[in-house]
PDB file of N, CA and C in Angstrom:
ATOM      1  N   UNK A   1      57.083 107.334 113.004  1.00  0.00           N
ATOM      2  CA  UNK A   1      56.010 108.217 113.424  1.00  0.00           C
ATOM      3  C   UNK A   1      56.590 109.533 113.924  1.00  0.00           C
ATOM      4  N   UNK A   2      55.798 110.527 113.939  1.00  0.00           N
ATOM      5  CA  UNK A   2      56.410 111.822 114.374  1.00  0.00           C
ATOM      6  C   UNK A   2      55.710 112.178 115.387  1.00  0.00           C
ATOM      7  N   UNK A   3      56.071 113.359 115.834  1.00  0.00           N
ATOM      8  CA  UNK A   3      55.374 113.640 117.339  1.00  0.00           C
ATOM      9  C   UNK A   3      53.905 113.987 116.894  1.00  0.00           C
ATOM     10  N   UNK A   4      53.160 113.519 117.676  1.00  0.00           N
ATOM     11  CA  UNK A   4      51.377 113.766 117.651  1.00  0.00           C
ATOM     12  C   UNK A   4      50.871 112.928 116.954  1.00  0.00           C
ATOM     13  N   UNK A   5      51.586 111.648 116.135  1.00  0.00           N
ATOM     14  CA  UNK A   5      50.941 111.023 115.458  1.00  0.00           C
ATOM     15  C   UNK A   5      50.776 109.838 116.283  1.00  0.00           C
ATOM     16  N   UNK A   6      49.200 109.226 116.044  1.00  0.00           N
ATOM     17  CA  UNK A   6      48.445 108.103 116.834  1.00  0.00           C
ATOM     18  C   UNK A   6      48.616 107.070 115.964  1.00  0.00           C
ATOM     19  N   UNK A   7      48.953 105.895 116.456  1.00  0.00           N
ATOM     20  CA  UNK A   7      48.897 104.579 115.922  1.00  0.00           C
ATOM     21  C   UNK A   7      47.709 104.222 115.575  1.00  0.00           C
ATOM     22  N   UNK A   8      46.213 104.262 116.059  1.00  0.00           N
ATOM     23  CA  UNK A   8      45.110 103.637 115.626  1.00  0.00           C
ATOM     24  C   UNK A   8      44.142 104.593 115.345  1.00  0.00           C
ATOM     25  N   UNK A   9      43.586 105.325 114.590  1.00  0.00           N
ATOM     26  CA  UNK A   9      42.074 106.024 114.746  1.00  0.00           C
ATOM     27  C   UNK A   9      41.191 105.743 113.623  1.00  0.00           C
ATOM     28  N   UNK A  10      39.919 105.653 114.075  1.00  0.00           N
ATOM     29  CA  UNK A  10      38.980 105.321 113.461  1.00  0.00           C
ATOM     30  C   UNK A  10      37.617 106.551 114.205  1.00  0.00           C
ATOM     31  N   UNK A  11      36.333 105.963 112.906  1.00  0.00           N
ATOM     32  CA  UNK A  11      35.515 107.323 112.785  1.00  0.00           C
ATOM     33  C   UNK A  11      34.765 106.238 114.097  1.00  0.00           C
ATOM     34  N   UNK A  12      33.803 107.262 114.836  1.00  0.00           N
ATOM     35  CA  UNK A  12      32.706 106.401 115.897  1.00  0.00           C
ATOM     36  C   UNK A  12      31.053 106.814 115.509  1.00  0.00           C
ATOM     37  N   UNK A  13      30.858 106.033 114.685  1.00  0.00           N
ATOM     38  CA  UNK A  13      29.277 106.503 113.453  1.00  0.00           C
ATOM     39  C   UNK A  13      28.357 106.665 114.412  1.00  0.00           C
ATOM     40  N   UNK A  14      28.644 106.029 116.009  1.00  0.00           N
ATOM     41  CA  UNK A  14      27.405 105.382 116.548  1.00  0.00           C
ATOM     42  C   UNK A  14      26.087 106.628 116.769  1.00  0.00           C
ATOM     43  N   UNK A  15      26.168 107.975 116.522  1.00  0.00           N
ATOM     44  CA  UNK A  15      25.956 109.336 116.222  1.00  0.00           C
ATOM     45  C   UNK A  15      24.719 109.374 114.637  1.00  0.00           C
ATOM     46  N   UNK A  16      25.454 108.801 113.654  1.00  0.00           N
ATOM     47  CA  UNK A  16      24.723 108.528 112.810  1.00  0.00           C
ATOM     48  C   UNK A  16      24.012 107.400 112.551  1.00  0.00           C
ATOM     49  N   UNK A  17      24.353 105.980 113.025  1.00  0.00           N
ATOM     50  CA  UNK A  17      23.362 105.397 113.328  1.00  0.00           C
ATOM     51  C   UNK A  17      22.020 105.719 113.812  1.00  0.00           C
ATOM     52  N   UNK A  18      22.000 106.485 115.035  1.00  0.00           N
ATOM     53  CA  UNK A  18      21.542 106.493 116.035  1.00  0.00           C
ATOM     54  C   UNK A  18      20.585 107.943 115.306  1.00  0.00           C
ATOM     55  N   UNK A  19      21.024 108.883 113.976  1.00  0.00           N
ATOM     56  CA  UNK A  19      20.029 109.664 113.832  1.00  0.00           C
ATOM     57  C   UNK A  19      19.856 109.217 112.494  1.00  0.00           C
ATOM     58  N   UNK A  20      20.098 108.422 111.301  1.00  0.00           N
ATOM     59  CA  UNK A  20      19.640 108.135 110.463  1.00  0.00           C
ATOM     60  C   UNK A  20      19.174 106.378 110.181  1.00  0.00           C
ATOM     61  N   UNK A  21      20.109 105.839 111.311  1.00  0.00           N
ATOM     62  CA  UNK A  21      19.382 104.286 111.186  1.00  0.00           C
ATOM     63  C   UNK A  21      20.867 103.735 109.976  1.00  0.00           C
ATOM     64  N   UNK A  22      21.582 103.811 109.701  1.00  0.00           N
ATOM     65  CA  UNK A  22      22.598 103.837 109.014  1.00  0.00           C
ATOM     66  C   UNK A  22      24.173 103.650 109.114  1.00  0.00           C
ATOM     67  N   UNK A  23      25.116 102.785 109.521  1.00  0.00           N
ATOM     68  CA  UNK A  23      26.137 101.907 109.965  1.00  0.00           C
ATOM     69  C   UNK A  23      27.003 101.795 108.675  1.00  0.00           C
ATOM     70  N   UNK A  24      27.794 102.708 108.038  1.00  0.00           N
ATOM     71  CA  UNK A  24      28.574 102.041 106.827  1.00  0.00           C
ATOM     72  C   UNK A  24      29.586 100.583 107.427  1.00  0.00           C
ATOM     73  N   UNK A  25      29.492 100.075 106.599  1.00  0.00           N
ATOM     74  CA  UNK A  25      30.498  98.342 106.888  1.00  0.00           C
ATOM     75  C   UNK A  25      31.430  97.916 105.453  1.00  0.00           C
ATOM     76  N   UNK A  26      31.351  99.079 104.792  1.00  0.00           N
ATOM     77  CA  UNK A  26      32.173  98.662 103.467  1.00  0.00           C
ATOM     78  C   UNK A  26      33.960  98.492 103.972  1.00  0.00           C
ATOM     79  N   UNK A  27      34.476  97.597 103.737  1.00  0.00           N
ATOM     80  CA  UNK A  27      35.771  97.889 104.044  1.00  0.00           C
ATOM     81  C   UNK A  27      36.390  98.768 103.272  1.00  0.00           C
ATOM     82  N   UNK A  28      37.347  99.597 103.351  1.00  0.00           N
ATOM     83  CA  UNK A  28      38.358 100.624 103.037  1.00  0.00           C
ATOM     84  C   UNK A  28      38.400  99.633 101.681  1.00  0.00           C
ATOM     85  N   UNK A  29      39.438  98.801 101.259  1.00  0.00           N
ATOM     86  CA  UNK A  29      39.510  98.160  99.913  1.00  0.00           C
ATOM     87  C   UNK A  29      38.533  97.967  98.999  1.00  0.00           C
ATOM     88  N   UNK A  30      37.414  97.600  99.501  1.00  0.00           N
ATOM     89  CA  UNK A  30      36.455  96.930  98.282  1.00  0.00           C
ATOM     90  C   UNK A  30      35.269  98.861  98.296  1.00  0.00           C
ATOM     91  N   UNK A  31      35.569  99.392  99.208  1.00  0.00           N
ATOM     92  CA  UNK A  31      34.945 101.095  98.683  1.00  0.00           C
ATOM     93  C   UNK A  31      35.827 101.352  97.823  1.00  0.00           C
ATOM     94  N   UNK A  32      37.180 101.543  97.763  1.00  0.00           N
ATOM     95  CA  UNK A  32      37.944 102.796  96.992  1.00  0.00           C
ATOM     96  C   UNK A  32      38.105 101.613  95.753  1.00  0.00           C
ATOM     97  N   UNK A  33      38.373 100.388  95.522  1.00  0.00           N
ATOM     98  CA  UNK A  33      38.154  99.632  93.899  1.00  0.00           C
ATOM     99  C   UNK A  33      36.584 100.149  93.267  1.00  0.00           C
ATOM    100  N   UNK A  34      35.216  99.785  94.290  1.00  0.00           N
ATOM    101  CA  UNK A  34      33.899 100.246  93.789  1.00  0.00           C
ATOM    102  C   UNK A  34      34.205 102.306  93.235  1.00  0.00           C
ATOM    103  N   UNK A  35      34.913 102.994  93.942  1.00  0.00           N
ATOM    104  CA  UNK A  35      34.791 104.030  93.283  1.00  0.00           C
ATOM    105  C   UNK A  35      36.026 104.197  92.331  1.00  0.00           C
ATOM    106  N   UNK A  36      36.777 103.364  92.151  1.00  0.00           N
ATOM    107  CA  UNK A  36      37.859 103.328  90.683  1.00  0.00           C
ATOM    108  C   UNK A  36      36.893 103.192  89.795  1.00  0.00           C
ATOM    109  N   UNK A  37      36.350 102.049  90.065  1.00  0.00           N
ATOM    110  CA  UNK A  37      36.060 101.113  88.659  1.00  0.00           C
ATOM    111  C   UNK A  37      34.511 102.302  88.257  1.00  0.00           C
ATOM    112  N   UNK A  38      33.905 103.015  89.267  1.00  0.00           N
ATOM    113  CA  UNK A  38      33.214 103.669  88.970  1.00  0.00           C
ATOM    114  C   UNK A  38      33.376 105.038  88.074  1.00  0.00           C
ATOM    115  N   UNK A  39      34.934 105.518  88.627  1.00  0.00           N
ATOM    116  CA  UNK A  39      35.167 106.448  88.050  1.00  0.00           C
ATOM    117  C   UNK A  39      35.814 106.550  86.773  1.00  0.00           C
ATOM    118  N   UNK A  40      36.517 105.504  86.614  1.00  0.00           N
ATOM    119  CA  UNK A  40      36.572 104.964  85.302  1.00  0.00           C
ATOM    120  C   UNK A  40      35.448 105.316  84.253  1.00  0.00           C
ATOM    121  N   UNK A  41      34.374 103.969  85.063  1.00  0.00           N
ATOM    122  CA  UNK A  41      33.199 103.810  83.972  1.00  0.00           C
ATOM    123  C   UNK A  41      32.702 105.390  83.414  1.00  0.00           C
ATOM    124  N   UNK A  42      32.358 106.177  84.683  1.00  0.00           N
ATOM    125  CA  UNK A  42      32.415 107.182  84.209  1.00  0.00           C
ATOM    126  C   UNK A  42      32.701 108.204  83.078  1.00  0.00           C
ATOM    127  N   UNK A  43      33.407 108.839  83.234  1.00  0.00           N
ATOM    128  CA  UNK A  43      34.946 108.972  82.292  1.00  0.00           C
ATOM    129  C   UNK A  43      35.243 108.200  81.316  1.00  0.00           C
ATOM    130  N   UNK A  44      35.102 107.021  81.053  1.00  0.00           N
ATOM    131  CA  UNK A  44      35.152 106.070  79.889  1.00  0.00           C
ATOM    132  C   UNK A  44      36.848 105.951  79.849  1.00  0.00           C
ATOM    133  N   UNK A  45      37.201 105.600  81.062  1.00  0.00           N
ATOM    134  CA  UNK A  45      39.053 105.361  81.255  1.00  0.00           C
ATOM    135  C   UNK A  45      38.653 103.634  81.310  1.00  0.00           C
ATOM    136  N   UNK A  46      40.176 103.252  80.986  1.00  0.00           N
ATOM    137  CA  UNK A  46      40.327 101.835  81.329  1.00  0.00           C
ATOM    138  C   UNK A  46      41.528 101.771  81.666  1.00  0.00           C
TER     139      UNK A  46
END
């Protein structure tokens, strides 16, 4: 680690909950495969 860098951070939604009713819960892994395989499909990559 280098100087200024934090071991743990995360976003605090409780802001957007609280004005749209809305809590994302996707984990980090199964979002960024859903937007591969999306961007793929897209694009017509395999």
């Amino acid at each position: 680690m280098q100087d200024g860098d934090v071991p743990i951070t995360y976003a605090d939604t409780a802001r957007l909950r609280a004005a749209v009713g809305f809590s994302p819960d996707t984990p980090l892994r199964v979002g960024m495969q859903r937007f591969v395989d999306w961007y793929r499909a897209y694009h017509q990559q395999d």
